[in-house]
C-alpha atoms as a PDB file:
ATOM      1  CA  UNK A   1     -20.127  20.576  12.871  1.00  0.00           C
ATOM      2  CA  UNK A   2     -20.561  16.925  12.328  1.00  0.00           C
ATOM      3  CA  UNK A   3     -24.698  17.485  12.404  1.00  0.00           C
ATOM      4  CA  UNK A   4     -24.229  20.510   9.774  1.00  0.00           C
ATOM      5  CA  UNK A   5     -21.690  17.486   7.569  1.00  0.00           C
ATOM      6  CA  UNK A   6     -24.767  15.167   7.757  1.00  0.00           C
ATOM      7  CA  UNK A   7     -27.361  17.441   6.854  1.00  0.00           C
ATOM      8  CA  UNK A   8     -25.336  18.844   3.718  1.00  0.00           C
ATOM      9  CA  UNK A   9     -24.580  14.971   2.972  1.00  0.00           C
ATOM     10  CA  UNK A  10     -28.442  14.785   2.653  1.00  0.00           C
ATOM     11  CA  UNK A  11     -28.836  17.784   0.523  1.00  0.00           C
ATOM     12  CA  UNK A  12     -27.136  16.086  -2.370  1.00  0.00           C
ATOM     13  CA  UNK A  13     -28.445  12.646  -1.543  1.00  0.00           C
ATOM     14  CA  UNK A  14     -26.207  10.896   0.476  1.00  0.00           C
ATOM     15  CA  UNK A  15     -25.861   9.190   4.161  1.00  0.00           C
ATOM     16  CA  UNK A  16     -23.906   9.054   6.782  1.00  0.00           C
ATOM     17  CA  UNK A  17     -23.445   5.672   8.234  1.00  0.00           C
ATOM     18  CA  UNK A  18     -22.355   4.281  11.449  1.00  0.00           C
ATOM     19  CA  UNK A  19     -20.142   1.969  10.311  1.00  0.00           C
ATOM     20  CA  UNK A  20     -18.101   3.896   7.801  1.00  0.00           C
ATOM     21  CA  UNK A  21     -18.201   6.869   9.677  1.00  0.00           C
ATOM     22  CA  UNK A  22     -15.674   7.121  12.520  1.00  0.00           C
ATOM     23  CA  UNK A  23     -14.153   9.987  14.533  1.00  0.00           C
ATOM     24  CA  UNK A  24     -10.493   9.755  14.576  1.00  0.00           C
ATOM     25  CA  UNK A  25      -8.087  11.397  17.373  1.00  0.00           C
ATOM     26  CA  UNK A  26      -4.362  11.787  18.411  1.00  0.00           C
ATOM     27  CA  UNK A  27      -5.054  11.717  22.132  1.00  0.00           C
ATOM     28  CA  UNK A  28      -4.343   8.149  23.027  1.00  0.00           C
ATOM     29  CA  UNK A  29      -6.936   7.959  25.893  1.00  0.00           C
ATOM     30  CA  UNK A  30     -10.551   9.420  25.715  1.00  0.00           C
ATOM     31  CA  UNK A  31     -13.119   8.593  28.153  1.00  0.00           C
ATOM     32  CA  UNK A  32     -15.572   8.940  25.286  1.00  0.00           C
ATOM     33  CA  UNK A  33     -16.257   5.858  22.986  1.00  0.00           C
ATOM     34  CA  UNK A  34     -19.169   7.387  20.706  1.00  0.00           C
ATOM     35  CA  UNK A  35     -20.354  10.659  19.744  1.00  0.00           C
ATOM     36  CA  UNK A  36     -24.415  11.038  19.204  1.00  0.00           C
ATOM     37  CA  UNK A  37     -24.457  12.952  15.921  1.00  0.00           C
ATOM     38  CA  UNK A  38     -28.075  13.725  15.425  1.00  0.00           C
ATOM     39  CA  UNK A  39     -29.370  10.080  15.932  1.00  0.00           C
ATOM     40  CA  UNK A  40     -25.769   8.299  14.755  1.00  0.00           C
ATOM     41  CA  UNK A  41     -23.510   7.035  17.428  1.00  0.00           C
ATOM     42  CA  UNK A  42     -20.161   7.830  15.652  1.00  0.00           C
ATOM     43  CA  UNK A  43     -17.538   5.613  17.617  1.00  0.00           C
ATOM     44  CA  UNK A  44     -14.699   7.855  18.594  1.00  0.00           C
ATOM     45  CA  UNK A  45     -10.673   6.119  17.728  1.00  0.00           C
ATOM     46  CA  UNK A  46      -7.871   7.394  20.157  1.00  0.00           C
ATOM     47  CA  UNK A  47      -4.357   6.998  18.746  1.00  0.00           C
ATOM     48  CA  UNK A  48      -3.259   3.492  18.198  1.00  0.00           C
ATOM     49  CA  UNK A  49      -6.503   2.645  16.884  1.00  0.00           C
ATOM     50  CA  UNK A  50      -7.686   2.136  13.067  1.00  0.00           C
ATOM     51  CA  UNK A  51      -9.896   1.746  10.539  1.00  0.00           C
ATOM     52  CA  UNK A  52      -9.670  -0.181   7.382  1.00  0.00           C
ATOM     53  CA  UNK A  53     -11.630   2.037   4.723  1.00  0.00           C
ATOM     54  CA  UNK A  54     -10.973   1.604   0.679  1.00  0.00           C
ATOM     55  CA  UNK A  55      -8.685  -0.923   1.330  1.00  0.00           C
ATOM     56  CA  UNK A  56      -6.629   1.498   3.614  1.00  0.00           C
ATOM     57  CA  UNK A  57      -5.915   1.076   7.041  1.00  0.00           C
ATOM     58  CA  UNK A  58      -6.361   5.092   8.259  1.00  0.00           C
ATOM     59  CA  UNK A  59      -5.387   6.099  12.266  1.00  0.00           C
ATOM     60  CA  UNK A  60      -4.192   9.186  13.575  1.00  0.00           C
ATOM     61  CA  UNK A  61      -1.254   7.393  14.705  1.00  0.00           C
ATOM     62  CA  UNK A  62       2.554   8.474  14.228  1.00  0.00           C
ATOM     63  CA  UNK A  63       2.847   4.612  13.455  1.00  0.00           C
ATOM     64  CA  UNK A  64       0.081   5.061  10.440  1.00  0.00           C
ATOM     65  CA  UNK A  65       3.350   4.233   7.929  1.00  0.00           C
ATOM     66  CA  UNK A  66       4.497   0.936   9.404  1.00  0.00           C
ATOM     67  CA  UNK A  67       0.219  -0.342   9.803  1.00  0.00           C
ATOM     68  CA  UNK A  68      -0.125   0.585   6.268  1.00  0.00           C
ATOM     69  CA  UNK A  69       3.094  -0.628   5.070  1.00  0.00           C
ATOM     70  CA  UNK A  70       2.314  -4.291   6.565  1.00  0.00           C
ATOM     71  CA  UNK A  71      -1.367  -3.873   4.857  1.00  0.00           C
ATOM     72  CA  UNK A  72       0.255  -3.416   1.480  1.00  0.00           C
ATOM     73  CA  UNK A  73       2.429  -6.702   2.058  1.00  0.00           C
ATOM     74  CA  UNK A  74      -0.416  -8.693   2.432  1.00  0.00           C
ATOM     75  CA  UNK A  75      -2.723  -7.131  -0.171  1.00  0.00           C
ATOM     76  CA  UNK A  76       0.570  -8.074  -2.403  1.00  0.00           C
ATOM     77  CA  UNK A  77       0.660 -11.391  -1.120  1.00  0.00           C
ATOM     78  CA  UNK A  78      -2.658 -12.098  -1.760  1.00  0.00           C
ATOM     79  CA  UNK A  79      -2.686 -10.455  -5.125  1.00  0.00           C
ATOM     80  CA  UNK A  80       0.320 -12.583  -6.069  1.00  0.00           C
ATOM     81  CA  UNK A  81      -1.114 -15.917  -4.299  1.00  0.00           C
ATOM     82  CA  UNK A  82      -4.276 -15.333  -6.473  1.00  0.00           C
ATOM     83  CA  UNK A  83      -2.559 -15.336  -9.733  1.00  0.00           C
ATOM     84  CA  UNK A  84       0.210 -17.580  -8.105  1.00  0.00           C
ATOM     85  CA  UNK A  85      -0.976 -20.143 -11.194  1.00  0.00           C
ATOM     86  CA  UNK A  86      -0.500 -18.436 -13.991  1.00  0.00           C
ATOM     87  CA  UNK A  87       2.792 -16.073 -12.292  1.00  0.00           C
ATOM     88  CA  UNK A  88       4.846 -19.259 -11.973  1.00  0.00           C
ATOM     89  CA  UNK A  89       3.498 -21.624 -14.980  1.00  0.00           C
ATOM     90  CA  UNK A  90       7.146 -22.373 -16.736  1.00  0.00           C
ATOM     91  CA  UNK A  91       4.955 -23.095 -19.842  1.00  0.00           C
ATOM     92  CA  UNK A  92       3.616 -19.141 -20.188  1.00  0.00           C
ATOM     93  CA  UNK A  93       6.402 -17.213 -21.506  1.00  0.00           C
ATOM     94  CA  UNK A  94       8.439 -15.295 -18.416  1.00  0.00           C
ATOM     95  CA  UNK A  95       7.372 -11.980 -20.346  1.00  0.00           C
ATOM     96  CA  UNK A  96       3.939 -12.604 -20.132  1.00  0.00           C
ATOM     97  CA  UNK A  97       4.107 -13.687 -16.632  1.00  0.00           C
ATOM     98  CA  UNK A  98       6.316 -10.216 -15.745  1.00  0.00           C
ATOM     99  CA  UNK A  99       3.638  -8.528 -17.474  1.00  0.00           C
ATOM    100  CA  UNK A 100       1.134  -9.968 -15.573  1.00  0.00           C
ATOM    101  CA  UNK A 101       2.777  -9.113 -12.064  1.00  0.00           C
ATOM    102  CA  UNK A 102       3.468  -5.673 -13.369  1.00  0.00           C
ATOM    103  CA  UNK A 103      -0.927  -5.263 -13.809  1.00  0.00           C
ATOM    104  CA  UNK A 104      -1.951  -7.174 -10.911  1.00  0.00           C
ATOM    105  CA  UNK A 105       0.477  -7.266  -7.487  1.00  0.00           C
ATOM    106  CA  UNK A 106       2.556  -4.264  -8.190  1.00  0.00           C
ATOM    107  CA  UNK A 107      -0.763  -1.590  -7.679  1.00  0.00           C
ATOM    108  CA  UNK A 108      -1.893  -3.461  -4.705  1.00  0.00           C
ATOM    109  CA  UNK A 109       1.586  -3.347  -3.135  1.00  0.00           C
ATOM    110  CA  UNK A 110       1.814   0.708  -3.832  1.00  0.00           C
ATOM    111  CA  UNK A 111      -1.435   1.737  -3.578  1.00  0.00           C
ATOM    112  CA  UNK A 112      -1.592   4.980  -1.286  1.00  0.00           C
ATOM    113  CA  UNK A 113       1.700   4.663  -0.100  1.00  0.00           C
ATOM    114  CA  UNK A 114       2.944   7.643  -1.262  1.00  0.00           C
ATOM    115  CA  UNK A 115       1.047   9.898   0.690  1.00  0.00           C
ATOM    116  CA  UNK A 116       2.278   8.386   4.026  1.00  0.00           C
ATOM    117  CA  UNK A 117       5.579   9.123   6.271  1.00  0.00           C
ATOM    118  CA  UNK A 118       7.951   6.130   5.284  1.00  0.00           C
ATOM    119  CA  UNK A 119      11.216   4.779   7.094  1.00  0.00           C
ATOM    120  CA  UNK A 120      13.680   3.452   4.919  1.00  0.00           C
ATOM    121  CA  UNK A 121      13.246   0.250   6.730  1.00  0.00           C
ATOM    122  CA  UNK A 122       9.491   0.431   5.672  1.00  0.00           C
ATOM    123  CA  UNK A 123      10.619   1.334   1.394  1.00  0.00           C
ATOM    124  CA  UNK A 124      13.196  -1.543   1.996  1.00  0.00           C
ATOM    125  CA  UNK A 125      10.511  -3.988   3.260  1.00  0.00           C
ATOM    126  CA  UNK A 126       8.506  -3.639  -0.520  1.00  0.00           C
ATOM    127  CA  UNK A 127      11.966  -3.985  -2.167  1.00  0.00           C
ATOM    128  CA  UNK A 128      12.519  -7.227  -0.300  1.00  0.00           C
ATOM    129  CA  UNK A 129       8.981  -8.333  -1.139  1.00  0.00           C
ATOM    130  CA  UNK A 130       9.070  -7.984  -4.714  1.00  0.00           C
ATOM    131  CA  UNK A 131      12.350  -9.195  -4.734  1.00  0.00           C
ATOM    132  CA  UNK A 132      11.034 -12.629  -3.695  1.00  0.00           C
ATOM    133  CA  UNK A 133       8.448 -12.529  -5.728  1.00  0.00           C
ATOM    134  CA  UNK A 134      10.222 -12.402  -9.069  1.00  0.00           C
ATOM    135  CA  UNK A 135      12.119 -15.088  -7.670  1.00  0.00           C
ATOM    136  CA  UNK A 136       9.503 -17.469  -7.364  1.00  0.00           C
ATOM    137  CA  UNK A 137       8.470 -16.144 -10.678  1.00  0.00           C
ATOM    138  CA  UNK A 138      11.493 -16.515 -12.478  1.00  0.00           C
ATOM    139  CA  UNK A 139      12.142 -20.308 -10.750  1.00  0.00           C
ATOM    140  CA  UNK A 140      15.268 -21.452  -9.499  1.00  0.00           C
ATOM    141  CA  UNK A 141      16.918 -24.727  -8.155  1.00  0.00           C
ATOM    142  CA  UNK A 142      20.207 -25.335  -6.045  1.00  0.00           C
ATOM    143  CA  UNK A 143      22.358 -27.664  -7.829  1.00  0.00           C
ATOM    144  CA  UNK A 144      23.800 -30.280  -4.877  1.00  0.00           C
ATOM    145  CA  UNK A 145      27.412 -28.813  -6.244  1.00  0.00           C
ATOM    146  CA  UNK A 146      27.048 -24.929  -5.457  1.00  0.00           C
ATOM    147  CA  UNK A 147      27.882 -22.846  -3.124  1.00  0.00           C
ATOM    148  CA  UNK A 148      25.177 -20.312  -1.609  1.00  0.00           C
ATOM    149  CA  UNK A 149      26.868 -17.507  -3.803  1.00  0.00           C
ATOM    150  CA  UNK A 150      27.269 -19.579  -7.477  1.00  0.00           C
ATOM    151  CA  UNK A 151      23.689 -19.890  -6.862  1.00  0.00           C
ATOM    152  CA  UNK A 152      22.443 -16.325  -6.220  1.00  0.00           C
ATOM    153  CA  UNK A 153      24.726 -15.330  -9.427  1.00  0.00           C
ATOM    154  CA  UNK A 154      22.643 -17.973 -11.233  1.00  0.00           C
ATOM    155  CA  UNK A 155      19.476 -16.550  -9.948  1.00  0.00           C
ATOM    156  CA  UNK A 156      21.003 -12.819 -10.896  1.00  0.00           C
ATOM    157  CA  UNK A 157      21.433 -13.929 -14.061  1.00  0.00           C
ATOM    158  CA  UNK A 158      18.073 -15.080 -14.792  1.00  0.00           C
ATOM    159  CA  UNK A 159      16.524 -12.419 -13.353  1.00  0.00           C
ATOM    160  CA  UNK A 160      18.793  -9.960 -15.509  1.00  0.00           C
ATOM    161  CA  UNK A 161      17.345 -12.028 -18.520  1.00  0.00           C
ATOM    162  CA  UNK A 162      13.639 -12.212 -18.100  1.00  0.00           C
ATOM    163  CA  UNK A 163      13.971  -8.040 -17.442  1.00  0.00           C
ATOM    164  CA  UNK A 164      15.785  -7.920 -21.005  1.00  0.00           C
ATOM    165  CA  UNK A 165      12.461  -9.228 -22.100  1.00  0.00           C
ATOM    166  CA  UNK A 166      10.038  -7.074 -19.804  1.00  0.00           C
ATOM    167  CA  UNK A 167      11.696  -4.221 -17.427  1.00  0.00           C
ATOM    168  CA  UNK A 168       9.770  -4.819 -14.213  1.00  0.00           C
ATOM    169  CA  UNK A 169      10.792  -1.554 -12.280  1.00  0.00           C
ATOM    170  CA  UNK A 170      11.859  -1.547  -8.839  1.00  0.00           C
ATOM    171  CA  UNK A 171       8.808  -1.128  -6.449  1.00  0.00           C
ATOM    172  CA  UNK A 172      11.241   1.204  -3.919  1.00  0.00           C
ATOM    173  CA  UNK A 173      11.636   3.346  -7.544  1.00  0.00           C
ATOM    174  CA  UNK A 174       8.644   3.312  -8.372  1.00  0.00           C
ATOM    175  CA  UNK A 175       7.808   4.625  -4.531  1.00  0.00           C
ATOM    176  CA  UNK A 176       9.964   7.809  -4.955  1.00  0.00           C
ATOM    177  CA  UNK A 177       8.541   8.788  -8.132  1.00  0.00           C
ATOM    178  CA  UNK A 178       5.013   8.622  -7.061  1.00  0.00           C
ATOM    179  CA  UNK A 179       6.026  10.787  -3.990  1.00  0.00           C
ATOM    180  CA  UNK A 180       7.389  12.856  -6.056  1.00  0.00           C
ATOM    181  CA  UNK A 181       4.435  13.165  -8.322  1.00  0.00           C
ATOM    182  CA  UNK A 182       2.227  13.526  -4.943  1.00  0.00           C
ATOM    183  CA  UNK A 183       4.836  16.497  -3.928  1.00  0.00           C
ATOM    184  CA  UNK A 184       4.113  18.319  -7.162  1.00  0.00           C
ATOM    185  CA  UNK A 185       0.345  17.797  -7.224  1.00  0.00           C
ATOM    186  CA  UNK A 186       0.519  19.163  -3.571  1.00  0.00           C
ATOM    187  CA  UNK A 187       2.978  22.364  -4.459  1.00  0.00           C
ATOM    188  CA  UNK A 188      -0.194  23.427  -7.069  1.00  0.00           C
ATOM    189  CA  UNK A 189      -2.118  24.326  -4.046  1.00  0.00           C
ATOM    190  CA  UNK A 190      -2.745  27.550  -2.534  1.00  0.00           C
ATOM    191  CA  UNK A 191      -0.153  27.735   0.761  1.00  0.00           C
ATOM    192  CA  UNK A 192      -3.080  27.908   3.313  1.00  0.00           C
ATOM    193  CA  UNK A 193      -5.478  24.685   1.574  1.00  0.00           C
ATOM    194  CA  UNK A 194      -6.591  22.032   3.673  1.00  0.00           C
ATOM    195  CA  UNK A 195      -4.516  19.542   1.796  1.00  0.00           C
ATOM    196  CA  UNK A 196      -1.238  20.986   2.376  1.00  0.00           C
ATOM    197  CA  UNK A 197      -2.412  21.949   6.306  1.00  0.00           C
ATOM    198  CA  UNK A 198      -3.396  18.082   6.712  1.00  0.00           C
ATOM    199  CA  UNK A 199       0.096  16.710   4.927  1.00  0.00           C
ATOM    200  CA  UNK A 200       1.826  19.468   7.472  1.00  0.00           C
END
């Protein structure tokens, strides 16, 4: 089957390559490591084992949510940490900045997530994330004189204000629409179509 893939692939001009190629598995021990496809040795991935491809990290693994879920986090971070500059300069309007975070960290923290089997642990996780986020975004200082709870009401109230001037919507939101938008693309196909078999 795999030889038939590869010579179709070459048909229309393409390759199949070692390294992008893999085989992936549920079993979680196989005494095979590679598969010789017609001159490609294809290494083989039990469960518990993945593969970072397109900026996902795919497995066959029941735990595929919770690998993914921690990928996302630190594709955010990084997103965020790159424009960390410009996301918490007090001297660009908080607008702009929201604006900004809304283009740049918010895709790379949902990105494929919606096609995955999520915990409500795992959707709480992004909440938490972006919640701190805006935070440093939106800047805030504990005054020697308050309490732990005068100051989170401050930092509520700021963070009520800056979405009165750009709506930054709720990442876990944001989540449950685009699984909902994934269910209805899904419920177009034909009941026995390989993409509602695989989601199955």
């Amino acid at each position: 089957m795999l030889a038939l893939l590869k010579e179709e692939l070459a048909n229309i001009g393409l390759e199949m390559h070692e390294s992008k190629t893999k085989i992936m598995t549920s079993f979680n021990e196989t005494n095979i490591d590679f598969i010789d496809v017609d001159g490609l040795l294809l290494e083989v991935l039990p469960d518990g084992k993945a593969h970072k491809y397109l900026g996902r990290i795919l497995s066959c693994s029941d735990a595929r949510g919770k690998g993914e879920v921690a990928n996302r986090i630190k594709a955010a971070w990084g997103a965020f940490h790159k424009h960390r500059r410009w996301l918490t300069n007090r001297h660009v309007p908080v607008q702009f900045r929201l604006k900004l975070f809304d283009a740049v960290v918010t895709p790379a923290a949902l990105f494929s997530l919606a096609t995955l089997p999520l915990t409500s642990s795992m959707i709480s996780q992004i909440g938490v994330m972006q919640t701190e986020m805006l935070r440093s975004i939106i800047g805030w200082v504990r005054l020697p004189s308050d309490d732990w709870a005068t100051t989170m009401r401050r930092m509520r109230s700021r963070l009520d204000h800056a979405s009165r001037l750009h709506f930054v919507a709720p990442w876990e939101l944001q989540l449950k629409r685009n699984q909902w938008g994934y269910a209805q693309h899904l419920a177009n196909f034909i009941n026995d179509s390989w993409q509602k078999l695989v989601v199955q």
